[in-house]
C-alpha atoms as a PDB file:
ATOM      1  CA  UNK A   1      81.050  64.805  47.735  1.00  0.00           C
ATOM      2  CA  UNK A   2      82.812  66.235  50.756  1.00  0.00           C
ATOM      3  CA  UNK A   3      83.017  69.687  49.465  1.00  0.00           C
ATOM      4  CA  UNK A   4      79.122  69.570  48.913  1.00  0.00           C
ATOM      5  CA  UNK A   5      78.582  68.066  52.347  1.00  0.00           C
ATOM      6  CA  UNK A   6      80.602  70.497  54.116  1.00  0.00           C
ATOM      7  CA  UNK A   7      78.285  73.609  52.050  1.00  0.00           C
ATOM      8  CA  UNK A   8      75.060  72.964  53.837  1.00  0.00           C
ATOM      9  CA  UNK A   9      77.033  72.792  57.371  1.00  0.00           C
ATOM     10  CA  UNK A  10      78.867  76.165  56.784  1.00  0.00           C
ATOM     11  CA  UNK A  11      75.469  77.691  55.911  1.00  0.00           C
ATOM     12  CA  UNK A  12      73.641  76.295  59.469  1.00  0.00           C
ATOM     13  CA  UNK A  13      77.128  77.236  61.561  1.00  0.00           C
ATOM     14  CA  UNK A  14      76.739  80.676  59.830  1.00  0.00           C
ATOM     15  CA  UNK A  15      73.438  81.387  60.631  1.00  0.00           C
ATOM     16  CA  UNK A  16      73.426  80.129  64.109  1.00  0.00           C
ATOM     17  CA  UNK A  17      76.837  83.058  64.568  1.00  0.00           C
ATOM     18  CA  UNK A  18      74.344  85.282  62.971  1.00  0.00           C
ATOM     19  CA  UNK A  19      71.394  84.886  65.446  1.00  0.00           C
ATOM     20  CA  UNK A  20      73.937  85.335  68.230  1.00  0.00           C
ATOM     21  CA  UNK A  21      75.231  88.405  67.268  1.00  0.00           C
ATOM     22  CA  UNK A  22      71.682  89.612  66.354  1.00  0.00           C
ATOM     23  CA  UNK A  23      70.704  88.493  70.180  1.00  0.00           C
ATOM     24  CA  UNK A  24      74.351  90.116  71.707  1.00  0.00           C
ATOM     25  CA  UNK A  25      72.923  93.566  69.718  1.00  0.00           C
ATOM     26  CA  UNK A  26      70.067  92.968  71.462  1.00  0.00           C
ATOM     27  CA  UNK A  27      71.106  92.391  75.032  1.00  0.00           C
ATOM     28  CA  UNK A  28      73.783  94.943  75.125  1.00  0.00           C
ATOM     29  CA  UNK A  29      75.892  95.179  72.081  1.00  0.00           C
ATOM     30  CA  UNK A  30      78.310  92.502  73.009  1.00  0.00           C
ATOM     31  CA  UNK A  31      81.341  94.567  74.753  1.00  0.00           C
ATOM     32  CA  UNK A  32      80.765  97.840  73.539  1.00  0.00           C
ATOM     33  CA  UNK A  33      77.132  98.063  74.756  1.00  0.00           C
ATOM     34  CA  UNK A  34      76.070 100.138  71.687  1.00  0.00           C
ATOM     35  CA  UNK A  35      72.270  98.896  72.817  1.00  0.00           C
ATOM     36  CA  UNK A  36      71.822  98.538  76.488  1.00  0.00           C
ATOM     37  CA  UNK A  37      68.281  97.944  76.286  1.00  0.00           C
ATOM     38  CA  UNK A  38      68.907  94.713  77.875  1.00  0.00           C
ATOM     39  CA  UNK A  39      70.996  96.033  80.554  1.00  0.00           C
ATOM     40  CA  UNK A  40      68.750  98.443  81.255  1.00  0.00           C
ATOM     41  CA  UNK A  41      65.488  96.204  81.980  1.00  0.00           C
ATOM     42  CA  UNK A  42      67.366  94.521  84.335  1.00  0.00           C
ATOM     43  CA  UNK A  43      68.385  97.454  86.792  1.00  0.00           C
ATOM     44  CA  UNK A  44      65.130  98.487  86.401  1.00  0.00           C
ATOM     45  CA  UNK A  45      63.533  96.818  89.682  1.00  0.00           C
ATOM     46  CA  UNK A  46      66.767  98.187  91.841  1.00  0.00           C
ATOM     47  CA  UNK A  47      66.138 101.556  90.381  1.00  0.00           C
ATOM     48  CA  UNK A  48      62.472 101.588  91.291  1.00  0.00           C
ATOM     49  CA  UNK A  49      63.294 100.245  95.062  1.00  0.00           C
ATOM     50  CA  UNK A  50      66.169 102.847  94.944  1.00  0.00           C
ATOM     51  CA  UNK A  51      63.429 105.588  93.892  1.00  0.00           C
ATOM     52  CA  UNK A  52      60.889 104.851  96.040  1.00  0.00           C
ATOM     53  CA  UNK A  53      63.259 104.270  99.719  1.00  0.00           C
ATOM     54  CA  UNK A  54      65.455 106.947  99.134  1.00  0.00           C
ATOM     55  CA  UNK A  55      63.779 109.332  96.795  1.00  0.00           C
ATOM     56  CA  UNK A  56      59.947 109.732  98.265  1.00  0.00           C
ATOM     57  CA  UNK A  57      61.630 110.579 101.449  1.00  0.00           C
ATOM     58  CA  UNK A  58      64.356 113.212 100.413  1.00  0.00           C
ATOM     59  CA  UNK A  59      61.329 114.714  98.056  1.00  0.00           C
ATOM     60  CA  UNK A  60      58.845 114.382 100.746  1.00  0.00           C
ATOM     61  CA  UNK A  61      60.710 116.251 103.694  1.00  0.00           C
ATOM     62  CA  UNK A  62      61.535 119.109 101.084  1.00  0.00           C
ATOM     63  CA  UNK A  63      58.039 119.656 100.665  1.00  0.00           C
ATOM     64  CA  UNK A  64      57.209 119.494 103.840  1.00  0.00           C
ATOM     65  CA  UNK A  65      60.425 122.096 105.122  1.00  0.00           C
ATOM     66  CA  UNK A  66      58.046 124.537 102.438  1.00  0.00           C
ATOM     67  CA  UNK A  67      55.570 124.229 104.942  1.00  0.00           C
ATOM     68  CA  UNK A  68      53.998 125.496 108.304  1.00  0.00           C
ATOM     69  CA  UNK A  69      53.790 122.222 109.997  1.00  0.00           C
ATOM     70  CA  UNK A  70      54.428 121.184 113.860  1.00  0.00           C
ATOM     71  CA  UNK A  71      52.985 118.537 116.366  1.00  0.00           C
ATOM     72  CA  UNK A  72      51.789 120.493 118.416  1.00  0.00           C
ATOM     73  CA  UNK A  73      49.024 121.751 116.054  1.00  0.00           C
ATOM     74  CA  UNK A  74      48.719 118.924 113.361  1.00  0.00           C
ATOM     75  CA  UNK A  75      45.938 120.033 111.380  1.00  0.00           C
ATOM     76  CA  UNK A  76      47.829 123.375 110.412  1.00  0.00           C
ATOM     77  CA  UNK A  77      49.631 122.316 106.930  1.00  0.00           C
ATOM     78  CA  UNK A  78      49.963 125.918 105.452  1.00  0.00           C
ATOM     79  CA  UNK A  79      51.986 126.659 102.483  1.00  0.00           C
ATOM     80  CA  UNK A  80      54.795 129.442 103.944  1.00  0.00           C
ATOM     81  CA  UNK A  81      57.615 129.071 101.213  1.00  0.00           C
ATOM     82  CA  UNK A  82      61.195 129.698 101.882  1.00  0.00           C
ATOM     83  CA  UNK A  83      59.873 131.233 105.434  1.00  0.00           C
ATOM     84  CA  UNK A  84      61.353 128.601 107.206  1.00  0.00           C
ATOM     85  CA  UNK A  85      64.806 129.215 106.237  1.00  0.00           C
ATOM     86  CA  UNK A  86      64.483 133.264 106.675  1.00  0.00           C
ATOM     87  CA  UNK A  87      63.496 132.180 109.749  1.00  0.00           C
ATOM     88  CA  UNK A  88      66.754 129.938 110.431  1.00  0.00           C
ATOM     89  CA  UNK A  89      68.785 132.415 108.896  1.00  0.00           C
ATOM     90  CA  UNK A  90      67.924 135.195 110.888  1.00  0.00           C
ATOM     91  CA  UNK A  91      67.999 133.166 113.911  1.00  0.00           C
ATOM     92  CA  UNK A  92      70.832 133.876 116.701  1.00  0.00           C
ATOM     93  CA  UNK A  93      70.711 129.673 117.379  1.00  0.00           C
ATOM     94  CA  UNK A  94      71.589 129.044 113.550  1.00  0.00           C
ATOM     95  CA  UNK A  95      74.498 131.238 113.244  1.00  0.00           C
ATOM     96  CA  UNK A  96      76.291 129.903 116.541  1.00  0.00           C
ATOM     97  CA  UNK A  97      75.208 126.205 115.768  1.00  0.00           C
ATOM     98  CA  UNK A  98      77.157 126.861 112.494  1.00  0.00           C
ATOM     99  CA  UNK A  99      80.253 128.143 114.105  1.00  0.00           C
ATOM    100  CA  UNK A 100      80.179 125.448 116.654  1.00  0.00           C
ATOM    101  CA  UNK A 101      79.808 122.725 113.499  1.00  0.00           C
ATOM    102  CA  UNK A 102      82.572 124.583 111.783  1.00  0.00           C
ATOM    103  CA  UNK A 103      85.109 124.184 114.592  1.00  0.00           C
ATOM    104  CA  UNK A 104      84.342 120.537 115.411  1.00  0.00           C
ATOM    105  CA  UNK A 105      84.489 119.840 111.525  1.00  0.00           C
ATOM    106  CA  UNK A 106      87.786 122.264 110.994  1.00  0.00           C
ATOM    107  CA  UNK A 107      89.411 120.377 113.979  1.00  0.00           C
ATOM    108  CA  UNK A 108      88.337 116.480 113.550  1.00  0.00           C
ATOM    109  CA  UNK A 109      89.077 116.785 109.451  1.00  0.00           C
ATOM    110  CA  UNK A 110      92.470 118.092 110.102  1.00  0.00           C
ATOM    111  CA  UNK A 111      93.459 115.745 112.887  1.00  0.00           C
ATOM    112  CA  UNK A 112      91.921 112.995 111.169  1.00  0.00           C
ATOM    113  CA  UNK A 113      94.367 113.717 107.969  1.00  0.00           C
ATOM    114  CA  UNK A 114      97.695 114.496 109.574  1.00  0.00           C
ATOM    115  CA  UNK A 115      96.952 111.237 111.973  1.00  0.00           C
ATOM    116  CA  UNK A 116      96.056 109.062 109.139  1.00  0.00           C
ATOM    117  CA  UNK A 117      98.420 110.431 106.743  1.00  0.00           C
ATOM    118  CA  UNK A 118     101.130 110.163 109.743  1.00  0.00           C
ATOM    119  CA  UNK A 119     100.018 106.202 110.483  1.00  0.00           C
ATOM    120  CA  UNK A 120      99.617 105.334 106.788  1.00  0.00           C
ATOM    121  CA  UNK A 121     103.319 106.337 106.240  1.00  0.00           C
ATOM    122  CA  UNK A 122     104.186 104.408 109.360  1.00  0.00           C
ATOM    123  CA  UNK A 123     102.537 101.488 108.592  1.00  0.00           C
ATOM    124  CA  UNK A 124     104.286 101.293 104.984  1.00  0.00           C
ATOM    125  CA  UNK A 125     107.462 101.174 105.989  1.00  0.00           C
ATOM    126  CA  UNK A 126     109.002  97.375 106.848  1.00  0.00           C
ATOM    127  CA  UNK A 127     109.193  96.436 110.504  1.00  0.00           C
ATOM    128  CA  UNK A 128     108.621  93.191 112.538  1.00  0.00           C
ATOM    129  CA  UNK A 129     104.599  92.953 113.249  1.00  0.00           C
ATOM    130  CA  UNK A 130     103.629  94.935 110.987  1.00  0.00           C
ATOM    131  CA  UNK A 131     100.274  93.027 109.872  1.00  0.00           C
ATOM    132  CA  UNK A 132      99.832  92.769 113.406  1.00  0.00           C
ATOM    133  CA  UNK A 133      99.362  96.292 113.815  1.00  0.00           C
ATOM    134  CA  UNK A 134      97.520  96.877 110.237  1.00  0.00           C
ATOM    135  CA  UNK A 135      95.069  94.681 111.758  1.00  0.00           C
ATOM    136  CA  UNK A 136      94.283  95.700 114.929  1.00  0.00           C
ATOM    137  CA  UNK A 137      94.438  99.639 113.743  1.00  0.00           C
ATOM    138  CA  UNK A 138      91.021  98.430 112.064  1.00  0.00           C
ATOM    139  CA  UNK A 139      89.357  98.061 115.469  1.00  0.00           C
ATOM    140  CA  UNK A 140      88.796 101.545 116.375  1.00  0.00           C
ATOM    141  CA  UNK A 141      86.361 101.806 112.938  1.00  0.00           C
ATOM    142  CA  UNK A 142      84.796  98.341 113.289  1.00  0.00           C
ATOM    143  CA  UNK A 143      83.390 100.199 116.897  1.00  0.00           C
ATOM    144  CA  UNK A 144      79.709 101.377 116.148  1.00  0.00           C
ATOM    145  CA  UNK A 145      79.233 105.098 116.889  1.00  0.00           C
ATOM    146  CA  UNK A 146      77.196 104.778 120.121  1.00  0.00           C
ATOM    147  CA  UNK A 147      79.384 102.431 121.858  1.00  0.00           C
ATOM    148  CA  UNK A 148      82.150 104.558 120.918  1.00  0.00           C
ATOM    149  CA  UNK A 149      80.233 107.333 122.445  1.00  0.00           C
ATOM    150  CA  UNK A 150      79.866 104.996 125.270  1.00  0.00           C
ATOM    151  CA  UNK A 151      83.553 104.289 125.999  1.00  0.00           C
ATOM    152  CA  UNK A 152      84.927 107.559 125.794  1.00  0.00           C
ATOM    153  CA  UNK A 153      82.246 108.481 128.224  1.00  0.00           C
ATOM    154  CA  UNK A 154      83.713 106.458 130.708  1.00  0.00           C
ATOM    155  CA  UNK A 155      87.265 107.444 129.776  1.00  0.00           C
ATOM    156  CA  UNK A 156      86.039 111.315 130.819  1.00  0.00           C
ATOM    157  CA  UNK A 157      84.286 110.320 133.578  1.00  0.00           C
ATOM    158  CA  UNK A 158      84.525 113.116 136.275  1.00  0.00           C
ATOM    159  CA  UNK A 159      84.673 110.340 139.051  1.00  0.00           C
ATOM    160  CA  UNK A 160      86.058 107.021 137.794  1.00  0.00           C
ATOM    161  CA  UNK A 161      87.376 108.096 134.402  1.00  0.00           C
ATOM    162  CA  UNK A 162      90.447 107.108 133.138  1.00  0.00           C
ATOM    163  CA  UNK A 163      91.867 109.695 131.730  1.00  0.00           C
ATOM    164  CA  UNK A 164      91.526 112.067 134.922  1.00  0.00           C
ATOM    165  CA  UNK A 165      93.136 108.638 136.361  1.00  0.00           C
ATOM    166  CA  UNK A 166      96.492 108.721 134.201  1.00  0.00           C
ATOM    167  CA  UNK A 167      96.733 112.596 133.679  1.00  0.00           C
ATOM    168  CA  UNK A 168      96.799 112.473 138.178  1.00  0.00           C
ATOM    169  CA  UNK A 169      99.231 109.596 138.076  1.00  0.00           C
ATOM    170  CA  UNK A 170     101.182 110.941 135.981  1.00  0.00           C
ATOM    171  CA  UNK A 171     100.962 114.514 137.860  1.00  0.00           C
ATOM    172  CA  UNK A 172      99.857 116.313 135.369  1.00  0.00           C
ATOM    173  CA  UNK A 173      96.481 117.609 137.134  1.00  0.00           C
ATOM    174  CA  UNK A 174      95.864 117.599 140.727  1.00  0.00           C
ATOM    175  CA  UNK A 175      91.879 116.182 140.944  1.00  0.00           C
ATOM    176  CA  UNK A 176      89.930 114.980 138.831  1.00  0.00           C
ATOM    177  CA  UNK A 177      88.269 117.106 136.137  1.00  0.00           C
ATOM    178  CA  UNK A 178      84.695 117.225 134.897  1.00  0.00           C
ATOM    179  CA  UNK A 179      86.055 117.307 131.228  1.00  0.00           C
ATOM    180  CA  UNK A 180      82.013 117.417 129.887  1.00  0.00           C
ATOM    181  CA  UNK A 181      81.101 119.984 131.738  1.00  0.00           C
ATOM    182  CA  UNK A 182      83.915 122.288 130.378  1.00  0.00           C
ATOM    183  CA  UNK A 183      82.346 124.430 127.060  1.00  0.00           C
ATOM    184  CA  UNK A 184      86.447 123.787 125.712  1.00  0.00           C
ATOM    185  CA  UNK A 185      87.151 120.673 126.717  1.00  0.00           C
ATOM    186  CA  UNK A 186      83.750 119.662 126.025  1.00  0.00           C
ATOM    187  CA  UNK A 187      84.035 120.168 122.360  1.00  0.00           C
ATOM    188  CA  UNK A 188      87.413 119.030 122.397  1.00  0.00           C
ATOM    189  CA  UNK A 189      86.352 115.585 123.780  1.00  0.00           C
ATOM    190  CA  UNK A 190      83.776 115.345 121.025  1.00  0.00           C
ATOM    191  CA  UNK A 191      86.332 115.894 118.247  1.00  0.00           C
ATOM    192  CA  UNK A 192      89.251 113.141 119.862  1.00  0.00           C
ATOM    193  CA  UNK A 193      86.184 110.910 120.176  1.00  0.00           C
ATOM    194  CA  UNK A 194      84.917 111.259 116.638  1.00  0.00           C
ATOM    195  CA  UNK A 195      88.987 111.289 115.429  1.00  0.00           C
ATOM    196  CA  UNK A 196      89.525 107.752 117.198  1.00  0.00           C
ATOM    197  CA  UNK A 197      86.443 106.543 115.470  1.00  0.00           C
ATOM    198  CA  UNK A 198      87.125 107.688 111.793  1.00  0.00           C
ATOM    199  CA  UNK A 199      91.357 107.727 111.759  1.00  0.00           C
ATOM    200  CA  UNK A 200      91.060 104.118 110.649  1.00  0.00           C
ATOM    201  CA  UNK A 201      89.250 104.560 107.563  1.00  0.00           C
ATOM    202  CA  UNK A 202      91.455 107.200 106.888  1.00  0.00           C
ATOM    203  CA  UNK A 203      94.596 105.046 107.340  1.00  0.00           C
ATOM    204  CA  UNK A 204      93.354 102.438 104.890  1.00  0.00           C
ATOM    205  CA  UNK A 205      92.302 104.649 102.036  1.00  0.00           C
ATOM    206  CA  UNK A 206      96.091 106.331 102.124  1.00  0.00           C
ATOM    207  CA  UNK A 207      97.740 102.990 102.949  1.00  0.00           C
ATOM    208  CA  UNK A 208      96.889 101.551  99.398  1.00  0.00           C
ATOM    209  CA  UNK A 209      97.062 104.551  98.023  1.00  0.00           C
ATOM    210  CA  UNK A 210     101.243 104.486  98.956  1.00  0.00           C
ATOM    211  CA  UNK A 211     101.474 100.716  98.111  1.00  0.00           C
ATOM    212  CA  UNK A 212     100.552 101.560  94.568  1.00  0.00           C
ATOM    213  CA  UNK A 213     103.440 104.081  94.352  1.00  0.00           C
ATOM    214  CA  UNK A 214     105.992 102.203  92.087  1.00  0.00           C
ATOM    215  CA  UNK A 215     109.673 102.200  93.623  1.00  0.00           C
ATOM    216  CA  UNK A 216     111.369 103.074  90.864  1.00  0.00           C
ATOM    217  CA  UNK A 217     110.341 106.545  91.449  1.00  0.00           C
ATOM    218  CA  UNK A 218     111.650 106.540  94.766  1.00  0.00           C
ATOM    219  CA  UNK A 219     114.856 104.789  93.735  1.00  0.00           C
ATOM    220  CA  UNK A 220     115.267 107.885  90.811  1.00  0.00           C
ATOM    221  CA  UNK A 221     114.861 110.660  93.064  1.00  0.00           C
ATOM    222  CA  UNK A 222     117.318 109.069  95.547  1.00  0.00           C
ATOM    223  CA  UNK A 223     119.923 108.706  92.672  1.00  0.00           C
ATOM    224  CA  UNK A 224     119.304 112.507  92.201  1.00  0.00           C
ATOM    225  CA  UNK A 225     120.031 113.087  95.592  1.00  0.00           C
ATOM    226  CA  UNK A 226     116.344 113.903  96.882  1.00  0.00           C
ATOM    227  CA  UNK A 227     115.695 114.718 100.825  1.00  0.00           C
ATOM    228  CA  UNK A 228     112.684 112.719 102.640  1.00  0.00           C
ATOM    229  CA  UNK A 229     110.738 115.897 102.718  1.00  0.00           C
ATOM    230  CA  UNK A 230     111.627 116.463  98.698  1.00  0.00           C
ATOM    231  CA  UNK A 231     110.226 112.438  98.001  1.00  0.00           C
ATOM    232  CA  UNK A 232     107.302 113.247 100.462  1.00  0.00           C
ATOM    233  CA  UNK A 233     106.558 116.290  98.190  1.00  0.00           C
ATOM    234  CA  UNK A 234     107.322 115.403  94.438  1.00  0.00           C
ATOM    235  CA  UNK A 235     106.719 111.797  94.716  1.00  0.00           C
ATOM    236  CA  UNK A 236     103.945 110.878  97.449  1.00  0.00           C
ATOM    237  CA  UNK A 237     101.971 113.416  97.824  1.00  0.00           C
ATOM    238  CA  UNK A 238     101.156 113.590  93.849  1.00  0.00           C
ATOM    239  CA  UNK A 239     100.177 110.324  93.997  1.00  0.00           C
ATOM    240  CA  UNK A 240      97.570 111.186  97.290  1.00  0.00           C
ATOM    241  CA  UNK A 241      96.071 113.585  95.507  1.00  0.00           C
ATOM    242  CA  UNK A 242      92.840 111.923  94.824  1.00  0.00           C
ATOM    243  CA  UNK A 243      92.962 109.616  98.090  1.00  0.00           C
ATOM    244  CA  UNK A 244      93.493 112.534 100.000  1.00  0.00           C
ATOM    245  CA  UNK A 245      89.857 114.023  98.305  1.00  0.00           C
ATOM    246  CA  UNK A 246      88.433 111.294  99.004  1.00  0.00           C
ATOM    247  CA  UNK A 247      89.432 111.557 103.064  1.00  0.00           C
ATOM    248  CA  UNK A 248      88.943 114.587 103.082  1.00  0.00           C
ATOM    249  CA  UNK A 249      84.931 114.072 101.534  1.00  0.00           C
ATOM    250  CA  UNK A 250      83.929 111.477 103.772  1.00  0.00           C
ATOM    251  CA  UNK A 251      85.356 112.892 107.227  1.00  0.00           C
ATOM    252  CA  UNK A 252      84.098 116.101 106.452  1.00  0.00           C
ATOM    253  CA  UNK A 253      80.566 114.583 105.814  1.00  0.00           C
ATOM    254  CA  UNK A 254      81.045 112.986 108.791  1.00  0.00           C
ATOM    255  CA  UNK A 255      82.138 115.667 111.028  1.00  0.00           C
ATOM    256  CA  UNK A 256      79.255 117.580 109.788  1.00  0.00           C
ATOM    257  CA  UNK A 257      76.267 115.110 110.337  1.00  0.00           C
ATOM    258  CA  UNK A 258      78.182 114.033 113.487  1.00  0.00           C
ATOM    259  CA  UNK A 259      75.190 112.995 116.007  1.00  0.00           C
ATOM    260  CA  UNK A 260      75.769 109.728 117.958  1.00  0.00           C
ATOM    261  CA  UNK A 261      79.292 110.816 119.800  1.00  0.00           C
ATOM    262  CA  UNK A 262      77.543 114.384 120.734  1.00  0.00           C
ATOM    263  CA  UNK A 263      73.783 112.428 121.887  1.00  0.00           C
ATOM    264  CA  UNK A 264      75.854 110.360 124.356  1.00  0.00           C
ATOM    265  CA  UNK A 265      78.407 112.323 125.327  1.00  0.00           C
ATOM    266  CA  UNK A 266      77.142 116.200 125.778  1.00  0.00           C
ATOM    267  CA  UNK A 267      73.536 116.499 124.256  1.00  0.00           C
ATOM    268  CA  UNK A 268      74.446 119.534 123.278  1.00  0.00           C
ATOM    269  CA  UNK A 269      76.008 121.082 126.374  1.00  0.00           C
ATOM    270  CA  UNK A 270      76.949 122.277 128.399  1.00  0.00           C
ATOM    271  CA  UNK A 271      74.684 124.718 128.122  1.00  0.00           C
ATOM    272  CA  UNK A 272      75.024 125.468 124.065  1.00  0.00           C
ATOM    273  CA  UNK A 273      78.713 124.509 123.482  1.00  0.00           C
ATOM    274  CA  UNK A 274      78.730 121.668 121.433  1.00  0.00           C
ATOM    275  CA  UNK A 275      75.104 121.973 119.756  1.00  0.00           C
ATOM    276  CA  UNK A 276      75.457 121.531 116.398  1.00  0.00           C
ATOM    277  CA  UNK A 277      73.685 122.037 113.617  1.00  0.00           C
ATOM    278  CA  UNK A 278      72.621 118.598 113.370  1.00  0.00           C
ATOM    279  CA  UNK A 279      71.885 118.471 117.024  1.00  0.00           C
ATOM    280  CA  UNK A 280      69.889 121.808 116.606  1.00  0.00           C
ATOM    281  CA  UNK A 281      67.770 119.905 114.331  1.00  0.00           C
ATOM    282  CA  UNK A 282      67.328 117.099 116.173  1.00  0.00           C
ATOM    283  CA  UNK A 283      66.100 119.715 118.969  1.00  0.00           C
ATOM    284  CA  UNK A 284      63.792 121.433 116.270  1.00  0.00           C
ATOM    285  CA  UNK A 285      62.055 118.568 114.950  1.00  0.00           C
ATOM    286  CA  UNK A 286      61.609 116.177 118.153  1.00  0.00           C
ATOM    287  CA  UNK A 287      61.681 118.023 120.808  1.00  0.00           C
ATOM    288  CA  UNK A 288      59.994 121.192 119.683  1.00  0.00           C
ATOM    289  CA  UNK A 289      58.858 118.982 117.428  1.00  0.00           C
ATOM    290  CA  UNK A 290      58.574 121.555 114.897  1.00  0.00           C
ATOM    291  CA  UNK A 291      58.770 119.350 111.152  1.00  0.00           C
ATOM    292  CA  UNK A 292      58.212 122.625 109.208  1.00  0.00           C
ATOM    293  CA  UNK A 293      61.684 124.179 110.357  1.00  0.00           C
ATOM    294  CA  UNK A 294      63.720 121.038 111.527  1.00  0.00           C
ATOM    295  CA  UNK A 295      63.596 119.905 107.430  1.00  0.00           C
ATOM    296  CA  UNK A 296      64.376 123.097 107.114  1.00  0.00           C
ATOM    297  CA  UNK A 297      67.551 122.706 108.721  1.00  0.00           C
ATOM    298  CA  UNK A 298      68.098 119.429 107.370  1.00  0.00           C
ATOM    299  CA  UNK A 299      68.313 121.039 104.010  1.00  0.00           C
ATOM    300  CA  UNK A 300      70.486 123.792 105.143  1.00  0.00           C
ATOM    301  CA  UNK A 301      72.880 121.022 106.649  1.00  0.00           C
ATOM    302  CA  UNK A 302      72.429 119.558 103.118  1.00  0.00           C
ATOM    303  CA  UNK A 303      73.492 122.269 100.906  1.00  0.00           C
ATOM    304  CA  UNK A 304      76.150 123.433 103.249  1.00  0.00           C
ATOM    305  CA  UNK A 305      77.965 119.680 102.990  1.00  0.00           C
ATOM    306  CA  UNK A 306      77.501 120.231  99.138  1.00  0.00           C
ATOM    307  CA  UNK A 307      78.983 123.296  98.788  1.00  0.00           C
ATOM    308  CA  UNK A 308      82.161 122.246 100.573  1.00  0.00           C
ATOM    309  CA  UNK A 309      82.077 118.366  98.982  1.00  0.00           C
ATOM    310  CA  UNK A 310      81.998 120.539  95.588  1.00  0.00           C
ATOM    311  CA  UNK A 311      85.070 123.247  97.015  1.00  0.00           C
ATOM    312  CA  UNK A 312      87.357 120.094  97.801  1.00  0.00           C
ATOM    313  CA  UNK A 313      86.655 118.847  93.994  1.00  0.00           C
ATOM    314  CA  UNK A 314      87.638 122.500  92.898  1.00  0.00           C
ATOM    315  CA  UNK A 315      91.058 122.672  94.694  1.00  0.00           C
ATOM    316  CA  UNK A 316      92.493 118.874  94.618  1.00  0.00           C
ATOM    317  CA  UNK A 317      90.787 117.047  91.945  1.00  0.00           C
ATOM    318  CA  UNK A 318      92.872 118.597  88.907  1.00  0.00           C
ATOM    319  CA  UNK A 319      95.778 118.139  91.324  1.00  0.00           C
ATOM    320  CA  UNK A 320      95.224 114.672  91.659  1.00  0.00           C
ATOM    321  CA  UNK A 321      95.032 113.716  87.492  1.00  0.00           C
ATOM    322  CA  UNK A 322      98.326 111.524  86.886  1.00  0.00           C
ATOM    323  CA  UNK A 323      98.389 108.481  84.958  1.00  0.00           C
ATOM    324  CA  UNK A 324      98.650 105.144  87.039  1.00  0.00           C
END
């Protein structure tokens, strides 16, 4: 009697496992998501608000840097081509807007490294207060890019600035120096500004990027009777490889669309020293308020962060493959 009891019940528990399985299939192929039909109806509403906020514009501005098309004269919307971008290219303004970008960028990417690798190594060793410090060396990136912009324009104030304050305390100048008015030290006070902003980030990425180092291999290379500098190259910096890419993306993405630190502090000057290429589209579009060629520039700014973004890949990515 129990055996026959029991037969009906192991045919209803084995249909119910069935219909589950049949409904995992459905929804996504249980863990190995051989049908992610399921999975795919669901991001379908983020991918549709993802399209239409982010992709009308970017398509919509390309179109439009195809075209002859300022404020000044609305009505004139005539197809002109690549025009725009002979026209940047053979323009005097482009070329030294580019070198100017290419020396803030060159100088706040490498300062931004050596500084962050220099603090992230600092910060990993043991010492009393250490958290302390981990903590507040977050500050400096929790600072919005205007009012950083903001501060250091007090700090190089030409009157009341601080720094001119502690560089004639300390003797090192006699007066006070208009450090913004200076084409060098102008750019040079743009890049410490933007460095003191974007170290942080830099510090964190590398910092547990080292804490994932296993101290074995440390302890091994010691045995063998490694220097610092022969750890530092065979055992840390393998194991940076890929944080350092990643650094070395973002800052120089940063450096190159760098806007708020260079609208509050210079605008561009003096004269043309620290205009940009983003600032020289910023000039193009709303204050000549030409849309044709400032998208045109936008797109130049574009493919030139691309074609660096995809040089970095090139050199460290294969460099960085290890297993974890």
């Amino acid at each position: 009697m129990s055996d026959r009891a029991s037969a009906p019940e192991g045919k209803a528990v084995a249909t119910d496992a069935h219909t589950v399985n049949q409904a995992a299939g459905w929804m996504g192929g249980g863990v190995g998501h051989e049908r992610p039909y399921f999975a795919y109806l669901l991001n379908t509403p983020a991918l549709l608000v993802i399209v239409l906020l982010a992709g009308y514009p970017i398509v919509y501005s390309a179109w439009i840097s195809l075209h002859k098309y300022s404020l000044k004269r609305p009505r004139i919307f005539d197809f002109v081509g690549l025009s725009n971008y002979r026209q940047i290219l053979e323009s005097d303004e482009f070329w030294s807007a580019l070198w100017i970008t290419l020396e803030f960028t060159g100088l706040a990417v490498t300062l931004v490294v050596l500084l962050g690798l220099a603090i992230a190594l600092l910060l990993n060793c043991d010492f009393p207060g250490r958290d302390v410090v981990r903590t507040l060396i977050l500050l400096p990136w929790a600072i919005p890019p205007v009012v950083n912009g903001l501060m250091w324009q007090w700090i190089y104030d030409s009157k009341v600035g601080a720094l001119n304050g502690l560089l004639v305390s300390l003797g090192l100048i006699d007066e006070y120096r208009g450090w913004l008015s200076d084409p060098l030290s102008a750019l040079l006070a743009l890049v410490f500004a933007d460095v003191w902003n974007a170290v942080p980030l830099a510090v964190v990425l590398l910092l547990a990027a080292l804490q994932r180092i296993p101290v074995e291999l440390y302890d091994a290379a010691r045995v063998d009777g490694g220097s610092p500098f022969q750890l530092f190259r065979y055992v840390t910096f393998p194991w940076l490889a890929q944080p350092l890419l990643i650094v070395l993306i973002l800052q120089t993405l940063s450096a190159i669309r760098a806007f708020d630190v260079i609208y509050v502090l210079t605008a561009g000057g003096p004269g043309t020293a620290t205009t940009t290429l983003t600032w020289k589209t910023f000039l193009t579009t709303f204050d000549s308020l030409d849309f044709g060629v400032g998208n045109a520039y936008a797109y130049t700014v574009s493919l030139i962060t691309l074609a660096l973004a995809l040089v970095y890949f090139r050199v460290l990515y294969r460099r960085g493959e290890f297993e974890a």
